[in-house]
N, C-alpha and C. Protein backbone atom coordinates (compact mmCIF):
# COMPACT_ATOMS: atom_id res chain seq x y z
N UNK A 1 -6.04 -37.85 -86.96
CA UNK A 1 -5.18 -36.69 -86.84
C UNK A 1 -5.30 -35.78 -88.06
N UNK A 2 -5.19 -36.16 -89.24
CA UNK A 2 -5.48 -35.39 -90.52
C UNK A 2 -6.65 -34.92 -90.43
N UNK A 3 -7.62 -35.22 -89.79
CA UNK A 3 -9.08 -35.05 -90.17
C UNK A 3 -9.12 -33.80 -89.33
N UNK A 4 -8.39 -33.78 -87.93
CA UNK A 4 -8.42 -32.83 -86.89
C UNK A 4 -7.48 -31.29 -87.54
N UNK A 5 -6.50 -32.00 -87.94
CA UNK A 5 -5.88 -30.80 -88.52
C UNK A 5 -6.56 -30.20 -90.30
N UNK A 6 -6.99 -30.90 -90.65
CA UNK A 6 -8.46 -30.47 -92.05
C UNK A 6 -9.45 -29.37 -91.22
N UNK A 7 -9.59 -29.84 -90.16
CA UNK A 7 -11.08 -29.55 -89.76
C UNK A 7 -10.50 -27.62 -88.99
N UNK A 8 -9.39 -27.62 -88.41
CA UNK A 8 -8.79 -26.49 -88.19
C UNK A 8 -8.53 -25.51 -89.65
N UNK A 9 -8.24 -26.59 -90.31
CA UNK A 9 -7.61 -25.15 -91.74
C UNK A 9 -8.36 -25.02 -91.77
N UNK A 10 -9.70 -25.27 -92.31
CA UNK A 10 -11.21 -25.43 -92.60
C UNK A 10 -11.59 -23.93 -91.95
N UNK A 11 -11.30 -24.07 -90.58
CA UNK A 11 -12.09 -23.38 -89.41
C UNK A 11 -11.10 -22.01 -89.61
N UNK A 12 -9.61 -22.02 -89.63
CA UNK A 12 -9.05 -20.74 -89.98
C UNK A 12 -8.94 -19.97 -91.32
N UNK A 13 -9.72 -20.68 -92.22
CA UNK A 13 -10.07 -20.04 -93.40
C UNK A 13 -10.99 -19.54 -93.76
N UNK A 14 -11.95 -20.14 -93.12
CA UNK A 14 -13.70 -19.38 -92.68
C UNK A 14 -13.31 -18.15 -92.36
N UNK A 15 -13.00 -18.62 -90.83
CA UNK A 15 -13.21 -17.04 -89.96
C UNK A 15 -12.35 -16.14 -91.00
N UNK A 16 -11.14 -15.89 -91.36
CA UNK A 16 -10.27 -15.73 -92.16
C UNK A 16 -11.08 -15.03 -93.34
N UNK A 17 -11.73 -15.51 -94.24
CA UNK A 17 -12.77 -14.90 -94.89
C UNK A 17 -13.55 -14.11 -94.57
N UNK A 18 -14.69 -14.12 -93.48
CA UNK A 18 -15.59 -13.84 -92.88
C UNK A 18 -15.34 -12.48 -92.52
N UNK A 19 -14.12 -12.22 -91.87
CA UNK A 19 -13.03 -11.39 -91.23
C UNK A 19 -12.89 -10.15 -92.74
N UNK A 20 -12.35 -10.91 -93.76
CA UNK A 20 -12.22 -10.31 -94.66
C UNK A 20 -13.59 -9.50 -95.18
N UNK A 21 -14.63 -10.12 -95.57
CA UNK A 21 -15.77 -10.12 -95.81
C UNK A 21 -16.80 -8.56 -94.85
N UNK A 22 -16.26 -8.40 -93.44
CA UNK A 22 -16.89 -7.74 -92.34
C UNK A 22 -15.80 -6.91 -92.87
N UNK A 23 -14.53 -6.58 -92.78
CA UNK A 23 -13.94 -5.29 -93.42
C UNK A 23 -14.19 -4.51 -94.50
N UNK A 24 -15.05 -5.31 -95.57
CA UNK A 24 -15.31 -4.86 -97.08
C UNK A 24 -16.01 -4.53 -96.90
N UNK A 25 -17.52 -4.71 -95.96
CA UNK A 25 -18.50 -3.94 -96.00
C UNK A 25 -18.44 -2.54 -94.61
N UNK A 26 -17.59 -2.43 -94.04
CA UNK A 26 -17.33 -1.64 -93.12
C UNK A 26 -16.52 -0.47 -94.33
N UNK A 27 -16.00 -0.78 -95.23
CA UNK A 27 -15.27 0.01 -95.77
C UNK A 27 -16.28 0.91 -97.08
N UNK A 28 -17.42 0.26 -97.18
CA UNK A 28 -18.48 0.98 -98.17
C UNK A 28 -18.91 2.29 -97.44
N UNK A 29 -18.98 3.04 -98.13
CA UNK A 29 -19.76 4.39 -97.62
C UNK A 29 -21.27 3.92 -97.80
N UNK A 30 -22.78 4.49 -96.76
CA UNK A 30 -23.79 4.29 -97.18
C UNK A 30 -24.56 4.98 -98.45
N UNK A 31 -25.00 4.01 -99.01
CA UNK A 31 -25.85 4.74 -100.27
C UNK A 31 -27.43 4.80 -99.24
N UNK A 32 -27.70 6.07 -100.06
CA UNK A 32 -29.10 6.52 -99.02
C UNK A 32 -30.08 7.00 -100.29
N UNK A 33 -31.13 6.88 -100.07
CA UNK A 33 -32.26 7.19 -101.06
C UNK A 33 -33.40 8.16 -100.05
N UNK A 34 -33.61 9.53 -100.83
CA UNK A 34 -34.17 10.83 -100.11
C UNK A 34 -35.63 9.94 -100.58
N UNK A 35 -36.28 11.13 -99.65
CA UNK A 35 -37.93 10.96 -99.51
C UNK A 35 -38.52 11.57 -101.08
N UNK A 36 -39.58 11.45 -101.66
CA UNK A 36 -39.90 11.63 -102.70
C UNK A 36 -40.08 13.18 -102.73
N UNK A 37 -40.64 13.92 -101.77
CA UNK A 37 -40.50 15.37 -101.64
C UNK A 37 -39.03 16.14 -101.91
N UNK A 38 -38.26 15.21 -101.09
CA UNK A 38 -36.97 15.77 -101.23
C UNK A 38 -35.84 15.42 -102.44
N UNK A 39 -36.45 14.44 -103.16
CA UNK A 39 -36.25 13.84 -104.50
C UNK A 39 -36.57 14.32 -105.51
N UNK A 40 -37.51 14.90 -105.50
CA UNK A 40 -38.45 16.46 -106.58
C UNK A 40 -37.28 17.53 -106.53
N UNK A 41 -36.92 18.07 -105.13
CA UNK A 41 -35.88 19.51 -105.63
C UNK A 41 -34.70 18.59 -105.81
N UNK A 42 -34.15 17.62 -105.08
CA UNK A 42 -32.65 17.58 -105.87
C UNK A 42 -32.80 17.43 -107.23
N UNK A 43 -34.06 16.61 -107.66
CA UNK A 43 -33.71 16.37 -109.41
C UNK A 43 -33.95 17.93 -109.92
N UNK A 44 -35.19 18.55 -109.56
CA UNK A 44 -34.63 20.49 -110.19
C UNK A 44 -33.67 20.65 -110.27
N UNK A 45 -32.59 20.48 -108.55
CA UNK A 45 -31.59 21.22 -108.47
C UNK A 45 -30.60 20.86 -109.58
N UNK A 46 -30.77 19.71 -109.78
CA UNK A 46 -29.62 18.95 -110.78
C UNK A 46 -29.77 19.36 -112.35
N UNK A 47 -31.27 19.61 -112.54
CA UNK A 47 -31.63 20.03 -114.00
C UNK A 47 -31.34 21.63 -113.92
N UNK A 48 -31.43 22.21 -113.01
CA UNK A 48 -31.36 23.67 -113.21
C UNK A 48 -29.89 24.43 -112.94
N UNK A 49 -29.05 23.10 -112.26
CA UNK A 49 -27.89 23.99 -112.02
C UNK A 49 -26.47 22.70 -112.54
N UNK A 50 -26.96 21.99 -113.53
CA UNK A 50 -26.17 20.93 -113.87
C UNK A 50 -25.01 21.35 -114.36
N UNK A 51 -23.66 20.84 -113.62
CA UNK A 51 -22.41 20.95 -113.80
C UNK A 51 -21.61 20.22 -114.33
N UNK A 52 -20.77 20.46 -115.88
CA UNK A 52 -20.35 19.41 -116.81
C UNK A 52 -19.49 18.73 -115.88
N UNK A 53 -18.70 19.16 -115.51
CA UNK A 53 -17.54 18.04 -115.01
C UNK A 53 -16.72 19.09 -114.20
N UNK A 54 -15.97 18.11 -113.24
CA UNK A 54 -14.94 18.11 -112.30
C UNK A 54 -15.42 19.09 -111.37
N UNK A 55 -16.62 18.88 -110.48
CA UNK A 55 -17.60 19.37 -109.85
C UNK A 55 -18.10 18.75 -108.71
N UNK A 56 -18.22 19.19 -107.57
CA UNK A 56 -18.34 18.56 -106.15
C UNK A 56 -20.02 19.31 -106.02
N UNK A 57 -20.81 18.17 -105.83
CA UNK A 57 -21.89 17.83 -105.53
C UNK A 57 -22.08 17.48 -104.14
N UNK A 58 -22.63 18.26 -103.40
CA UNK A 58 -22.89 18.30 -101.89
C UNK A 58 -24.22 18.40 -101.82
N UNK A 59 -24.38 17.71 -100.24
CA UNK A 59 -25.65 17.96 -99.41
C UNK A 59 -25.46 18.37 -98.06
N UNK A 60 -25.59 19.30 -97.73
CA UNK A 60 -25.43 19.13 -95.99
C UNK A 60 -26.62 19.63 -95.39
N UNK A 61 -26.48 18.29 -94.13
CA UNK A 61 -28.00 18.61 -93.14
C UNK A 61 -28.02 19.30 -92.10
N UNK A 62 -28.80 19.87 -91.87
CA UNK A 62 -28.43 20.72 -90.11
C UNK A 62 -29.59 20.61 -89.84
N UNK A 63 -29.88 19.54 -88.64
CA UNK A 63 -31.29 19.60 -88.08
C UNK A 63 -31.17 20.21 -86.64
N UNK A 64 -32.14 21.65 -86.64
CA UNK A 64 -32.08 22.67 -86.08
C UNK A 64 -32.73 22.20 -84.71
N UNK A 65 -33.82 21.73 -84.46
CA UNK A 65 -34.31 21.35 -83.68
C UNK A 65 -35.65 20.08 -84.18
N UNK A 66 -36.41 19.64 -82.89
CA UNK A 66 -37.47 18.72 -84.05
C UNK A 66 -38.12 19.05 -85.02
N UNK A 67 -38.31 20.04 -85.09
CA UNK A 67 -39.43 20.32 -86.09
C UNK A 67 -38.89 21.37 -87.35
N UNK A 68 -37.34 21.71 -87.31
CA UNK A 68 -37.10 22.02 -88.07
C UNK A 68 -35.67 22.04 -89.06
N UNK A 69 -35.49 21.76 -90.22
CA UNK A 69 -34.29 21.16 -90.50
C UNK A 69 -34.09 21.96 -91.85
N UNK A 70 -32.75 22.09 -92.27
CA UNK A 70 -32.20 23.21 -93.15
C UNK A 70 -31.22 22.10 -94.11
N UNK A 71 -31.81 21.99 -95.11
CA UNK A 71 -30.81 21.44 -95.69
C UNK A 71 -30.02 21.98 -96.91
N UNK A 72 -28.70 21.79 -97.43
CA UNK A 72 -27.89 22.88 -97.92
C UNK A 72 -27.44 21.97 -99.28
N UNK A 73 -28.06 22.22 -100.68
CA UNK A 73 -27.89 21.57 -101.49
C UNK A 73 -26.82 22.50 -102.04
N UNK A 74 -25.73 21.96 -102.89
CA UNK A 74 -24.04 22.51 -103.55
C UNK A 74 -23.78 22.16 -104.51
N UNK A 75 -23.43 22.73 -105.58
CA UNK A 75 -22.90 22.33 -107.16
C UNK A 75 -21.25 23.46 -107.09
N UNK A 76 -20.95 22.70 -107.18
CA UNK A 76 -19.11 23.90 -107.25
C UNK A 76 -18.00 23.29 -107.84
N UNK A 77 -17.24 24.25 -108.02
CA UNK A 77 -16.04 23.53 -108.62
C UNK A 77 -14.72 23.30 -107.15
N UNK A 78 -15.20 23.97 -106.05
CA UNK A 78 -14.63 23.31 -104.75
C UNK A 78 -15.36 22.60 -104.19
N UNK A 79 -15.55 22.39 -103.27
CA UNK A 79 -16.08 21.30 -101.86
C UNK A 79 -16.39 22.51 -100.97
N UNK A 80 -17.26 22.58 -100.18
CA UNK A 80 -17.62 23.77 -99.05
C UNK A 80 -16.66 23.19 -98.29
N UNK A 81 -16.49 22.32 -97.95
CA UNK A 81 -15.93 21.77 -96.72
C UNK A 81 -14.12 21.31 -97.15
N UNK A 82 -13.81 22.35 -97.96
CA UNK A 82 -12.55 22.07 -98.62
C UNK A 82 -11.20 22.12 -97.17
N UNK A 83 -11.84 22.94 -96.37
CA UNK A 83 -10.91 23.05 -95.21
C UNK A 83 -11.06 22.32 -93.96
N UNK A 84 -12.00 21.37 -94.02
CA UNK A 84 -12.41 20.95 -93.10
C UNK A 84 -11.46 19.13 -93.24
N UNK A 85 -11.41 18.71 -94.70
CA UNK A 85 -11.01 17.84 -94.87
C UNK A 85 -11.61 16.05 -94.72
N UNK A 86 -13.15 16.35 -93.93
CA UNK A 86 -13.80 14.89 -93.65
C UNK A 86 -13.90 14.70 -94.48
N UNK A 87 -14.35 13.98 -94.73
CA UNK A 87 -14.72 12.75 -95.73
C UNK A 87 -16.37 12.18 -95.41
N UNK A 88 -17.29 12.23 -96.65
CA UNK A 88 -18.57 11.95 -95.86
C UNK A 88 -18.63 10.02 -95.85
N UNK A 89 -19.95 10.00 -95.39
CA UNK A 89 -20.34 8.42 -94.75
C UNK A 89 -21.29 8.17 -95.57
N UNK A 90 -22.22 8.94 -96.72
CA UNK A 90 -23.01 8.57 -96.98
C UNK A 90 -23.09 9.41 -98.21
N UNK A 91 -24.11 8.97 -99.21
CA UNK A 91 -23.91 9.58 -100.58
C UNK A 91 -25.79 9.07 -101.31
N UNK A 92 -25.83 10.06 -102.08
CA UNK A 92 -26.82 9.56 -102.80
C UNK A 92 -26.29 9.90 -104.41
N UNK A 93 -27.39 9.32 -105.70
CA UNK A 93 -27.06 9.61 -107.01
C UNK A 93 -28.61 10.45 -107.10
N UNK A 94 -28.73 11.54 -107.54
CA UNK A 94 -29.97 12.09 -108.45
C UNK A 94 -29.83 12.49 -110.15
N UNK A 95 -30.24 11.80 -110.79
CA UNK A 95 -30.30 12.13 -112.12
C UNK A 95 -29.25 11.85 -112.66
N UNK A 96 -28.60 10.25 -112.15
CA UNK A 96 -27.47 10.46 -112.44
C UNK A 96 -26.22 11.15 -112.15
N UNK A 97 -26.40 12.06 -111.24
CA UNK A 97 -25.52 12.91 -110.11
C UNK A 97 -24.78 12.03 -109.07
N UNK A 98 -23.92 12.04 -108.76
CA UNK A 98 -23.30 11.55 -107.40
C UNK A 98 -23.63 13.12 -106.05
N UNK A 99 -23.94 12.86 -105.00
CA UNK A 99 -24.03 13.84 -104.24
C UNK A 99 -23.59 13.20 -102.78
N UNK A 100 -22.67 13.86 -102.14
CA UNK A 100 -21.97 13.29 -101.00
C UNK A 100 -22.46 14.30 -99.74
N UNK A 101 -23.05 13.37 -98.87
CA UNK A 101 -23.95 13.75 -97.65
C UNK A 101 -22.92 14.00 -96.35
N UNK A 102 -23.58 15.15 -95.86
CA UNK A 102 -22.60 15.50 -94.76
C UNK A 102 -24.09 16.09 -93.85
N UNK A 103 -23.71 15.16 -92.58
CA UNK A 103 -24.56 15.73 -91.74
C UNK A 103 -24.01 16.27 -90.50
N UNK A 104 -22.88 16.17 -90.32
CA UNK A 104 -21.68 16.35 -88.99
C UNK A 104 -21.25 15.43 -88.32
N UNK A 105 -21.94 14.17 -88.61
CA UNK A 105 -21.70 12.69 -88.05
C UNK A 105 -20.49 12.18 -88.54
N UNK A 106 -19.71 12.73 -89.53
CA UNK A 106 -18.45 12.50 -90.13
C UNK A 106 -17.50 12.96 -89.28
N UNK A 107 -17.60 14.17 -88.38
CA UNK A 107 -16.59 14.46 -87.36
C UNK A 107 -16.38 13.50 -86.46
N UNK A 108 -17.31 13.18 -86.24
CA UNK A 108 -17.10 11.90 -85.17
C UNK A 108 -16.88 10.37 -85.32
N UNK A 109 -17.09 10.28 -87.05
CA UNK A 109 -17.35 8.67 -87.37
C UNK A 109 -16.94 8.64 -89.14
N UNK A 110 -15.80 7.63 -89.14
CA UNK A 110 -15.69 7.67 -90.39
C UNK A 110 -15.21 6.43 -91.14
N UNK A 111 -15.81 5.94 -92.28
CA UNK A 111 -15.42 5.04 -92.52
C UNK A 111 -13.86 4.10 -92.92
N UNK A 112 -14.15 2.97 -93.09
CA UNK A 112 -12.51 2.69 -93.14
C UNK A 112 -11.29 3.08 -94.01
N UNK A 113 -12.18 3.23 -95.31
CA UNK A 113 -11.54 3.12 -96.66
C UNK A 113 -12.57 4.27 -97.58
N UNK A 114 -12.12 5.03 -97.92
CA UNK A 114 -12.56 6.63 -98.69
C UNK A 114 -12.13 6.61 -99.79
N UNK A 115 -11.77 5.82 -100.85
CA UNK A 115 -11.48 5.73 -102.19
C UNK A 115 -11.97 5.97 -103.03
N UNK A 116 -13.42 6.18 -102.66
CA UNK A 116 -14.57 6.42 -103.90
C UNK A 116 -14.52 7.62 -103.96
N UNK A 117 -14.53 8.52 -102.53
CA UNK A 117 -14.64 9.82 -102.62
C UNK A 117 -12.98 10.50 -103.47
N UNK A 118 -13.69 11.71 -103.36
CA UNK A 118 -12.23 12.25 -104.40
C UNK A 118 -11.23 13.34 -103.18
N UNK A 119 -10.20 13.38 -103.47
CA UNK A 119 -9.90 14.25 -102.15
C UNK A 119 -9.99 15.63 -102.47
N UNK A 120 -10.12 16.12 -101.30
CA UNK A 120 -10.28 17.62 -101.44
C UNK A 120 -9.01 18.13 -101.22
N UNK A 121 -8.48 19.26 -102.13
CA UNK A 121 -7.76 20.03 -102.21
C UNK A 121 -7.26 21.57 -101.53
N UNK A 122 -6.24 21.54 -100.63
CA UNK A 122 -6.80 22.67 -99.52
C UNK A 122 -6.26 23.71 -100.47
N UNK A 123 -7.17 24.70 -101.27
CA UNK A 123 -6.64 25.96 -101.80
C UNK A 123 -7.07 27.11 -101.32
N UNK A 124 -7.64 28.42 -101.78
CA UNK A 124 -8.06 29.32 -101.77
C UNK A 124 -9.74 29.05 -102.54
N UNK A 125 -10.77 29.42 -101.82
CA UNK A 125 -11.43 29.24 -102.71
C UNK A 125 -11.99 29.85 -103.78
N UNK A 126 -12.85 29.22 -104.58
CA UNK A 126 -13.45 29.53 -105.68
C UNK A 126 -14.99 29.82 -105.82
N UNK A 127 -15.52 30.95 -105.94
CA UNK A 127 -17.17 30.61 -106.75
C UNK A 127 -17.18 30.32 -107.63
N UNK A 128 -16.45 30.19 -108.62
CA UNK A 128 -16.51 29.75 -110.31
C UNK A 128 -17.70 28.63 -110.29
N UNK A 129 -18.78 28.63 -110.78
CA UNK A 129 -19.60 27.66 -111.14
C UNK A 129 -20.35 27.19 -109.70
N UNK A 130 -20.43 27.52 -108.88
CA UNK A 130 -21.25 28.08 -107.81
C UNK A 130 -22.42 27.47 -107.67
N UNK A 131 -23.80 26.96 -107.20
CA UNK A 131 -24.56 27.34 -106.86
C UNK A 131 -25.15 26.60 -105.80
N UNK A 132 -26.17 27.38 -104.99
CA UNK A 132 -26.15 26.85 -103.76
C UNK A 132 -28.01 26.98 -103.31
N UNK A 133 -28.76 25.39 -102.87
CA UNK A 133 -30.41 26.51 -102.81
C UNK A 133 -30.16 25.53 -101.42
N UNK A 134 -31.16 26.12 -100.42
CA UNK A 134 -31.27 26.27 -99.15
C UNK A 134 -32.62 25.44 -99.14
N UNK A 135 -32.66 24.11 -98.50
CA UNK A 135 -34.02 23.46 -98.67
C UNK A 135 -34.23 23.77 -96.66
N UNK A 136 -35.63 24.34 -96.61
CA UNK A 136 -36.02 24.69 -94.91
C UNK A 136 -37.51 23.88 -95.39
N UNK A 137 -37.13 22.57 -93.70
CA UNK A 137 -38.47 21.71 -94.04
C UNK A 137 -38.79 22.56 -92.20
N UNK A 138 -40.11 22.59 -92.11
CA UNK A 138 -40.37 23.16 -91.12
C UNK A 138 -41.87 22.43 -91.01
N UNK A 139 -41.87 21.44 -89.71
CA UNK A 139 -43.30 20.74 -89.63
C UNK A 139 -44.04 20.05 -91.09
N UNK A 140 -43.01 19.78 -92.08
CA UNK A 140 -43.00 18.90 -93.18
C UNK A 140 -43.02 20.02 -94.46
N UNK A 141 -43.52 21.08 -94.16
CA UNK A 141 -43.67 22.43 -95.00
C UNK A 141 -42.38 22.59 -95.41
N UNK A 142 -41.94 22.40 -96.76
CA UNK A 142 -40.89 22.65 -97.37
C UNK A 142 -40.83 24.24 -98.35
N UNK A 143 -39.62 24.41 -97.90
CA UNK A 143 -39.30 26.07 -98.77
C UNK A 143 -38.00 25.69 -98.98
N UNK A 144 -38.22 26.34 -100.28
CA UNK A 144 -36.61 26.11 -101.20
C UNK A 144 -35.76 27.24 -101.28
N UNK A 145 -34.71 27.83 -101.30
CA UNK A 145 -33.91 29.48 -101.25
C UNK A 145 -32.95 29.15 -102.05
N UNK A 146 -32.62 29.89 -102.98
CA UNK A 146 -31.29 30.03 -103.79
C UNK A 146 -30.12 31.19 -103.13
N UNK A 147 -29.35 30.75 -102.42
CA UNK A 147 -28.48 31.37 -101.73
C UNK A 147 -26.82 31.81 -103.07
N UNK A 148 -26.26 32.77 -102.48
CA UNK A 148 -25.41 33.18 -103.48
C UNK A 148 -24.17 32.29 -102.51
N UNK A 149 -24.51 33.07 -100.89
CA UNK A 149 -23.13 32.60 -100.47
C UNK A 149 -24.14 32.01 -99.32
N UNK A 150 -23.80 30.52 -98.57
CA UNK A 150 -24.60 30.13 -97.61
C UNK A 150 -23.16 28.95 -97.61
N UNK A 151 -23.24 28.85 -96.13
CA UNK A 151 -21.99 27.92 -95.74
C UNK A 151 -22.77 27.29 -94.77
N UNK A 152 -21.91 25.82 -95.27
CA UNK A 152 -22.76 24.99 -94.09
C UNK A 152 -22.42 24.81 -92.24
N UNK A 153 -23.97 24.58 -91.74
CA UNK A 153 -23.61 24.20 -90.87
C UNK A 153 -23.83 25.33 -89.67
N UNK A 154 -24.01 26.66 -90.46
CA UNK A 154 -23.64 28.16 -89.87
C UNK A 154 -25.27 29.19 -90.11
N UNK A 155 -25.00 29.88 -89.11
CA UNK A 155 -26.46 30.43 -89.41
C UNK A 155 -26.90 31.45 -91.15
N UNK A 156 -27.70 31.37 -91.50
CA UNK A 156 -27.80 31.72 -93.04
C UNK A 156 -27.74 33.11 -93.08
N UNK A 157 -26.73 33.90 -94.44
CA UNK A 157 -26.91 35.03 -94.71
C UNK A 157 -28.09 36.16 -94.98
N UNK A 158 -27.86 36.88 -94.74
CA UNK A 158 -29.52 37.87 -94.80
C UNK A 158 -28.82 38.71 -95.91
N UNK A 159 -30.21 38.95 -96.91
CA UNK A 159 -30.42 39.59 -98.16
C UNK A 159 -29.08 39.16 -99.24
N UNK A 160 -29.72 37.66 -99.14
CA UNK A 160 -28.42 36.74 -100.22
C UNK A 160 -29.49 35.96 -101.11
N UNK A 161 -30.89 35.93 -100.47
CA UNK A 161 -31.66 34.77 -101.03
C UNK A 161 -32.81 35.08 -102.12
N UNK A 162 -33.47 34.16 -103.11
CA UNK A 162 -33.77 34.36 -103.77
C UNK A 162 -34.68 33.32 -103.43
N UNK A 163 -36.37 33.65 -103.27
CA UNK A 163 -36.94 32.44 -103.63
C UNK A 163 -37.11 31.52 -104.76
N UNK A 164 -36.93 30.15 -104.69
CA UNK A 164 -37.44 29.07 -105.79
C UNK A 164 -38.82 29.22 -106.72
N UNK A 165 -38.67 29.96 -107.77
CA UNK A 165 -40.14 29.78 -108.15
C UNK A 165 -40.51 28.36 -109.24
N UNK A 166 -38.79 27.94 -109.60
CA UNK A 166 -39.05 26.84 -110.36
C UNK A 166 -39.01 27.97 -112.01
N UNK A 167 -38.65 28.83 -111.94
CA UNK A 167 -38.39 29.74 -113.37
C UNK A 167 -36.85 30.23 -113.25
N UNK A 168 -36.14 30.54 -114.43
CA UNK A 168 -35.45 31.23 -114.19
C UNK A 168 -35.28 32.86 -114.83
């Protein structure tokens, strides 16, 4: 009889754990590591538009169709998505940067526990410390754009852009 009732605690402390164990990793946001092409401009972007502190570091993806995808790199002292309120699923570090990935999959899917992220603040916004470059991969052909005002997700402003020459 002891052995039967051992062999139950045993068995409800496992699962019990296990249980625990499957919530902790449901509650991590994914860490993601970019392609080496796309690892070249975020580290520019990070050396050329590096922001001391209290600064929201964004990525957002918009894949347009197959063959062509727009991606929206952000250094600010708001969040683009300050009104929107998600919370992303996935994050990378460049250069020591934290950068929080938004591909729109956050509208629909979100993780359990958001603690790492910082919350966003619904104000008025700000350009103060600003900057924004426009990565367009098209059939692997990458072009870089320094946009003044470019919001994600939305079709891009005309006569805002500046090509990347890698000078300033």
């Amino acid at each position: 009889m002891k052995s039967t009732i051992f062999i139950c605690l045993f068995c409800l402390l496992y699962s019990g754990c296990t249980f625990i164990s499957n919530k902790k990793e449901a509650e991590k946001p994914f860490f993601v590591t970019p392609k080496q092409n796309i690892s070249t401009v975020l580290d520019s972007f990070v050396r050329v538009n590096y922001c001391k502190e209290n600064c929201f570091n964004e990525i957002y993806v918009d894949k347009q169709d197959p063959i062509y995808y727009i991606m929206l790199i952000y250094t600010g002292k708001q969040s683009l998505t300050f009104r929107d309120l998600q919370k992303p699923i996935m994050y990378t570090v460049i250069s020591g940067v934290k950068f929080d990935i938004y591909s729109g999959v956050e509208h629909f899917f979100e993780i359990d526990c958001d603690s790492i992220f910082r919350e966003k603040q619904v104000t008025t916004y700000s350009d103060k410390g600003l900057s924004t470059w426009v990565v367009i991969d098209s059939l692997g052909i990458i072009t870089v754009k320094d946009y003044f005002h470019a919001e994600p997700f939305m079709p891009l402003p005309g006569n805002t852009e500046k090509y990347f020459t890698g000078a300033n």
